[in-house]
C-alpha atoms as a PDB file:
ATOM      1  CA  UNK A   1      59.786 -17.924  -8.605  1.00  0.00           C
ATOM      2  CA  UNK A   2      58.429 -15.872 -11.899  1.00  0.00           C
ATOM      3  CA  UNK A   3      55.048 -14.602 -12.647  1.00  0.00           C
ATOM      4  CA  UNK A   4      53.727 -13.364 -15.876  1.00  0.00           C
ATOM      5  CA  UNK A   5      51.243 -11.206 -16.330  1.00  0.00           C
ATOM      6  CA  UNK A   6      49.378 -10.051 -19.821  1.00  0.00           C
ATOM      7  CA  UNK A   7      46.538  -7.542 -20.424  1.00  0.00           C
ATOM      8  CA  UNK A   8      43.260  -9.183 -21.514  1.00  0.00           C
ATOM      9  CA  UNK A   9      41.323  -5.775 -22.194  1.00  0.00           C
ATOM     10  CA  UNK A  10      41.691  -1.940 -22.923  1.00  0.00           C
ATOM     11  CA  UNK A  11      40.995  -1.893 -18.792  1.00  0.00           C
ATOM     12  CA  UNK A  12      42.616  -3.231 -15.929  1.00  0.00           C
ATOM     13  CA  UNK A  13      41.704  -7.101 -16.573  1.00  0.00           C
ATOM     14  CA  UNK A  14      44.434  -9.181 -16.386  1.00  0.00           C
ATOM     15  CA  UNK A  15      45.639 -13.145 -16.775  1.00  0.00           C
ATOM     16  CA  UNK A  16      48.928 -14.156 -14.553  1.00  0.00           C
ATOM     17  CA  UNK A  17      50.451 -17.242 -14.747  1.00  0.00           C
ATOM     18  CA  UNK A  18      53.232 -19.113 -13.094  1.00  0.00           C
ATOM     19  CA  UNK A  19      56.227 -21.204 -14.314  1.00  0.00           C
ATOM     20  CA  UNK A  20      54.311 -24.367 -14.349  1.00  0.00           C
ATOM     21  CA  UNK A  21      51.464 -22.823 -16.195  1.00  0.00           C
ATOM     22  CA  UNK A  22      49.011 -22.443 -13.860  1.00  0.00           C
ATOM     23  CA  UNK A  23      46.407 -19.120 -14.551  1.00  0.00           C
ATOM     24  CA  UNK A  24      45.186 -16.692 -12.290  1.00  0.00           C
ATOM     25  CA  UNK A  25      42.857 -13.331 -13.111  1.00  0.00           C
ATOM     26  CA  UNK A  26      43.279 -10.163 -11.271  1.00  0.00           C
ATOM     27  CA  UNK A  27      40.845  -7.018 -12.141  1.00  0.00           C
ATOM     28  CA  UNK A  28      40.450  -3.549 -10.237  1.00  0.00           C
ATOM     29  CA  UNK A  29      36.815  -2.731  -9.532  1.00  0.00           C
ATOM     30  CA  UNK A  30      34.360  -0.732 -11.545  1.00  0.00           C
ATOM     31  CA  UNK A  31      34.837   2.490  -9.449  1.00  0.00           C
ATOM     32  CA  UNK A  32      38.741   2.415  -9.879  1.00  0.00           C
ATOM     33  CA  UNK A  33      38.145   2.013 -13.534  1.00  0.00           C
ATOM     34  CA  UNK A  34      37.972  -1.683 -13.966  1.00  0.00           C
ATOM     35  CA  UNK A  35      35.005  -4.184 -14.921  1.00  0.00           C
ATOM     36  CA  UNK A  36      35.257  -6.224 -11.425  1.00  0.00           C
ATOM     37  CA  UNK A  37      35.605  -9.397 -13.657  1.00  0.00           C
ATOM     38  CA  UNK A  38      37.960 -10.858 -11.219  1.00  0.00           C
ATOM     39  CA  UNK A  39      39.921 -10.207  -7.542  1.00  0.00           C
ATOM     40  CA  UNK A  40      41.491  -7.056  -6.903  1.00  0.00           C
ATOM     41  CA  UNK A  41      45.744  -7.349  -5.743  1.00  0.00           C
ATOM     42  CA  UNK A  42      44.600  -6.997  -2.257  1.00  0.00           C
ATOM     43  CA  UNK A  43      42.146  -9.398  -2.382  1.00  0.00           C
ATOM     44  CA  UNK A  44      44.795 -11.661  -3.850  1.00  0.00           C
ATOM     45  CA  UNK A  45      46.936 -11.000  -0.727  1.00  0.00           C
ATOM     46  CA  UNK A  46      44.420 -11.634   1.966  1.00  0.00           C
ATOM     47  CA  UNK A  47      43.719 -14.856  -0.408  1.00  0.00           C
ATOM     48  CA  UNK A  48      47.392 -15.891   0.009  1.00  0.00           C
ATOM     49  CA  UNK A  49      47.027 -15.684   3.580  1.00  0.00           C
ATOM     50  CA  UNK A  50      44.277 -18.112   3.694  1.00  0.00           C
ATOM     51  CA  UNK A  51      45.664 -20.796   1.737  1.00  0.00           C
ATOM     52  CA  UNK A  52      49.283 -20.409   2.806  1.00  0.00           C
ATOM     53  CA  UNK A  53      48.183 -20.750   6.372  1.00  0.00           C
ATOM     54  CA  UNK A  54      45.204 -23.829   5.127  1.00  0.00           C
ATOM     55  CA  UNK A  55      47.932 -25.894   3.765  1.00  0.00           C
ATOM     56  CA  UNK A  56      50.192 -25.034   6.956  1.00  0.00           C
ATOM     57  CA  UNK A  57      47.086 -25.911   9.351  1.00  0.00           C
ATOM     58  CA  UNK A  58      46.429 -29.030   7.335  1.00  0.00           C
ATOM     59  CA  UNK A  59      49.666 -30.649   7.115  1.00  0.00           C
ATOM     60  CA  UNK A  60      50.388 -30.308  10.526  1.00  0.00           C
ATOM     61  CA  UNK A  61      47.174 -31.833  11.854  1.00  0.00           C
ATOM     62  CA  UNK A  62      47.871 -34.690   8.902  1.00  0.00           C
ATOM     63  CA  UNK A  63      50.616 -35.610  10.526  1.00  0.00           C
ATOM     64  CA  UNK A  64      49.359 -35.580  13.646  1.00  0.00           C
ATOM     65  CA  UNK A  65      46.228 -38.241  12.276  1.00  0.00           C
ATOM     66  CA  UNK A  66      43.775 -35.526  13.118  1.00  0.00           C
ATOM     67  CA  UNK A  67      40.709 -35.843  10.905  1.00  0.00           C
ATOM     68  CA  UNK A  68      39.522 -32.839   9.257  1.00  0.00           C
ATOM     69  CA  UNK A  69      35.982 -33.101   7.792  1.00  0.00           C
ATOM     70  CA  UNK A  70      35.153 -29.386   6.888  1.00  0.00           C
ATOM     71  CA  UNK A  71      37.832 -25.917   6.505  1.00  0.00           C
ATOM     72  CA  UNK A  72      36.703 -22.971   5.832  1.00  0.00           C
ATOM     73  CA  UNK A  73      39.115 -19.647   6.565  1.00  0.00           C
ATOM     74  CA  UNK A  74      37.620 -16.151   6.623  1.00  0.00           C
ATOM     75  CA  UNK A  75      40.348 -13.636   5.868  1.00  0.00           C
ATOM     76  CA  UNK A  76      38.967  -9.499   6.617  1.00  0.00           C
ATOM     77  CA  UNK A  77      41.749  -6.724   6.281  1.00  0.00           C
ATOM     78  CA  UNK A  78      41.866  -3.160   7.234  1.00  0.00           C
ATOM     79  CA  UNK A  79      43.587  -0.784   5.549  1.00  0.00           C
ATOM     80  CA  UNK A  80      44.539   2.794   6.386  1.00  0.00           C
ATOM     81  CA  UNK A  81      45.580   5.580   3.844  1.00  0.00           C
ATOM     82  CA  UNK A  82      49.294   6.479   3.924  1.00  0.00           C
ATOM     83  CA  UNK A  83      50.181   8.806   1.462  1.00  0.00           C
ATOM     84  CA  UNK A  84      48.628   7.626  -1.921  1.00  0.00           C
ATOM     85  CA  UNK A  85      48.751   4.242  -0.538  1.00  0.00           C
ATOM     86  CA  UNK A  86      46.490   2.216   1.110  1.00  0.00           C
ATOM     87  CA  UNK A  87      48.411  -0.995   2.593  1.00  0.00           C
ATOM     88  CA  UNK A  88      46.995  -3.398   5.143  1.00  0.00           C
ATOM     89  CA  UNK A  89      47.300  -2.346   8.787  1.00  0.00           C
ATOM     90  CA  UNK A  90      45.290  -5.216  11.113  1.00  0.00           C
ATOM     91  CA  UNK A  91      44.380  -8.697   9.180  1.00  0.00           C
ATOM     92  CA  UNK A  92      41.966 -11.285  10.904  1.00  0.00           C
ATOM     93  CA  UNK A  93      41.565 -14.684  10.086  1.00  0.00           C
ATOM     94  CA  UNK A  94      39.257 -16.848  11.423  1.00  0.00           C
ATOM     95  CA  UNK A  95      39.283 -20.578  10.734  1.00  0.00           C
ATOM     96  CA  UNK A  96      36.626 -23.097  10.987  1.00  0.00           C
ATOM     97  CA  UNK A  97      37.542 -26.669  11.156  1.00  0.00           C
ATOM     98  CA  UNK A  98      35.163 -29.798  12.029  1.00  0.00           C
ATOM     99  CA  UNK A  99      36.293 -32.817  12.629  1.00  0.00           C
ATOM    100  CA  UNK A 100      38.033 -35.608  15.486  1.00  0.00           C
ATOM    101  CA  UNK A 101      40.545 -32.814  16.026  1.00  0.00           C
ATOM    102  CA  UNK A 102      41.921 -32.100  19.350  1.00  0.00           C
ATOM    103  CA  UNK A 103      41.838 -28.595  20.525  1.00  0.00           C
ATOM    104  CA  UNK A 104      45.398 -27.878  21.906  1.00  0.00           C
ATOM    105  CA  UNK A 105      46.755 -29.769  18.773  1.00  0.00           C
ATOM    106  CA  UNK A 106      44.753 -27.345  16.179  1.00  0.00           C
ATOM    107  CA  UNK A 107      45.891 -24.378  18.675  1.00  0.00           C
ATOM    108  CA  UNK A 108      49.168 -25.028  18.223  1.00  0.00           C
ATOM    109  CA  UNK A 109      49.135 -25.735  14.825  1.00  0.00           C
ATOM    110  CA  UNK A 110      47.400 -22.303  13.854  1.00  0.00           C
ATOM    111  CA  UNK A 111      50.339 -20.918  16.420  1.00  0.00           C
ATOM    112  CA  UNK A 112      53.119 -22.637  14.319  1.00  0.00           C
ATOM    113  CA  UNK A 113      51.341 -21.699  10.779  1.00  0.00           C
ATOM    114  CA  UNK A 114      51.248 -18.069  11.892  1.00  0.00           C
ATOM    115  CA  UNK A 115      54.208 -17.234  13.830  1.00  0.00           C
ATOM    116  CA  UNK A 116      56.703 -19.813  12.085  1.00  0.00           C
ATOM    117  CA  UNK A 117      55.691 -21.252   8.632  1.00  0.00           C
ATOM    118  CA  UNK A 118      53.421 -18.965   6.729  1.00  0.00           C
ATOM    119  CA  UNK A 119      55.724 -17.360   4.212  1.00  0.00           C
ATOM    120  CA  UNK A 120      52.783 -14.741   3.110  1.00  0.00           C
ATOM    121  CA  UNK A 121      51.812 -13.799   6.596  1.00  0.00           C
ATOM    122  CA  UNK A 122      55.651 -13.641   7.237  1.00  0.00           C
ATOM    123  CA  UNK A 123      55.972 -11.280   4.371  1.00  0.00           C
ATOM    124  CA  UNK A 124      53.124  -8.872   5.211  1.00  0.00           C
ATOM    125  CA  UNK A 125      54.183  -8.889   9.518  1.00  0.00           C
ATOM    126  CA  UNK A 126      56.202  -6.050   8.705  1.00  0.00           C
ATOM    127  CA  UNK A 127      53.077  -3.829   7.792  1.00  0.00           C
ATOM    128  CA  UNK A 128      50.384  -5.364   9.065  1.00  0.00           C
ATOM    129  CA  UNK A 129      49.172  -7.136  12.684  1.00  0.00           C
ATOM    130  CA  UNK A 130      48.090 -10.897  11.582  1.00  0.00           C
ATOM    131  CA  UNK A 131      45.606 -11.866  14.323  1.00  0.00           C
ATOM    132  CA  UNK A 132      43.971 -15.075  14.238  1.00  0.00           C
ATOM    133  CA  UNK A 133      41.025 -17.214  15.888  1.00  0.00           C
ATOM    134  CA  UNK A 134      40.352 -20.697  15.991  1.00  0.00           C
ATOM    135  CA  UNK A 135      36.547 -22.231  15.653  1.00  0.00           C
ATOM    136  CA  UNK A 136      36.428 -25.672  16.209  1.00  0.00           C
ATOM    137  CA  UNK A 137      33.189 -27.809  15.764  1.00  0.00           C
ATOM    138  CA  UNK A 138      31.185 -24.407  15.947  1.00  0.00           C
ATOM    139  CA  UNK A 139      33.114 -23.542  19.384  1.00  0.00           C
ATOM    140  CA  UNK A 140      35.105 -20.993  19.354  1.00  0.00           C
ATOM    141  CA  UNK A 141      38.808 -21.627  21.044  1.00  0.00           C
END
């Protein structure tokens, strides 16, 4: 896996792209210098979470012939200052699905996306407590 990344002004505005061409842009906000024209690398992290853990989620209720109608994933991290650095400490996300979906099936698939198959949540466990919450059909499980 390779990512390139190139400047597009005298700031901290930049274009990254993958292997197969695909563009994302990544900015630092006004008060750290930047023009907040674009996510932060944080943001981008907590962003990975949510759509590593969505396609997880997804495919496992797919196979299961669940039917999804709406999801939506709010991701919130908290930091804490160690030395210069400020890496995450506690990460929540909370996902809202609607659909035919039955409860103990979208349990367990949150279950298996975060404690088994979520590469990026995988990567930041080290650092950080991933906790999770399920909301199904606006009732929370």
């Amino acid at each position: 896996m390779k990512i390139t990344l190139n400047r597009i002004n005298d700031n901290y505005h930049f274009q990254l792209k993958n292997e197969r061409g695909h563009i994302v842009e990544l900015d630092s906000r006004a008060e750290f210098g930047g023009n907040d024209l674009a996510p932060s690398p944080m943001e981008l992290l907590l962003m990975g979470v949510a759509g590593c853990s969505a396609i997880d989620i997804i495919s496992i209720l797919k196979k299961q012939r669940q039917e999804i109608t709406s999801y939506k994933t709010e991701v919130e991290g908290v930091r804490e200052q160690i030395e210069e650095a400020k890496p995450f400490k506690d990460i929540t996300v909370t996902i809202f699905l609607e659909g035919n979906i039955n409860e103990e099936k979208v349990l367990k698939a949150a279950q298996l996306s975060f404690e088994k198959y979520c590469s990026v949540s995988k990567t930041l466990e080290p650092t950080a407590k991933i906790n999770y919450k399920v909301v199904l059909n606006s009732k929370p499980l």
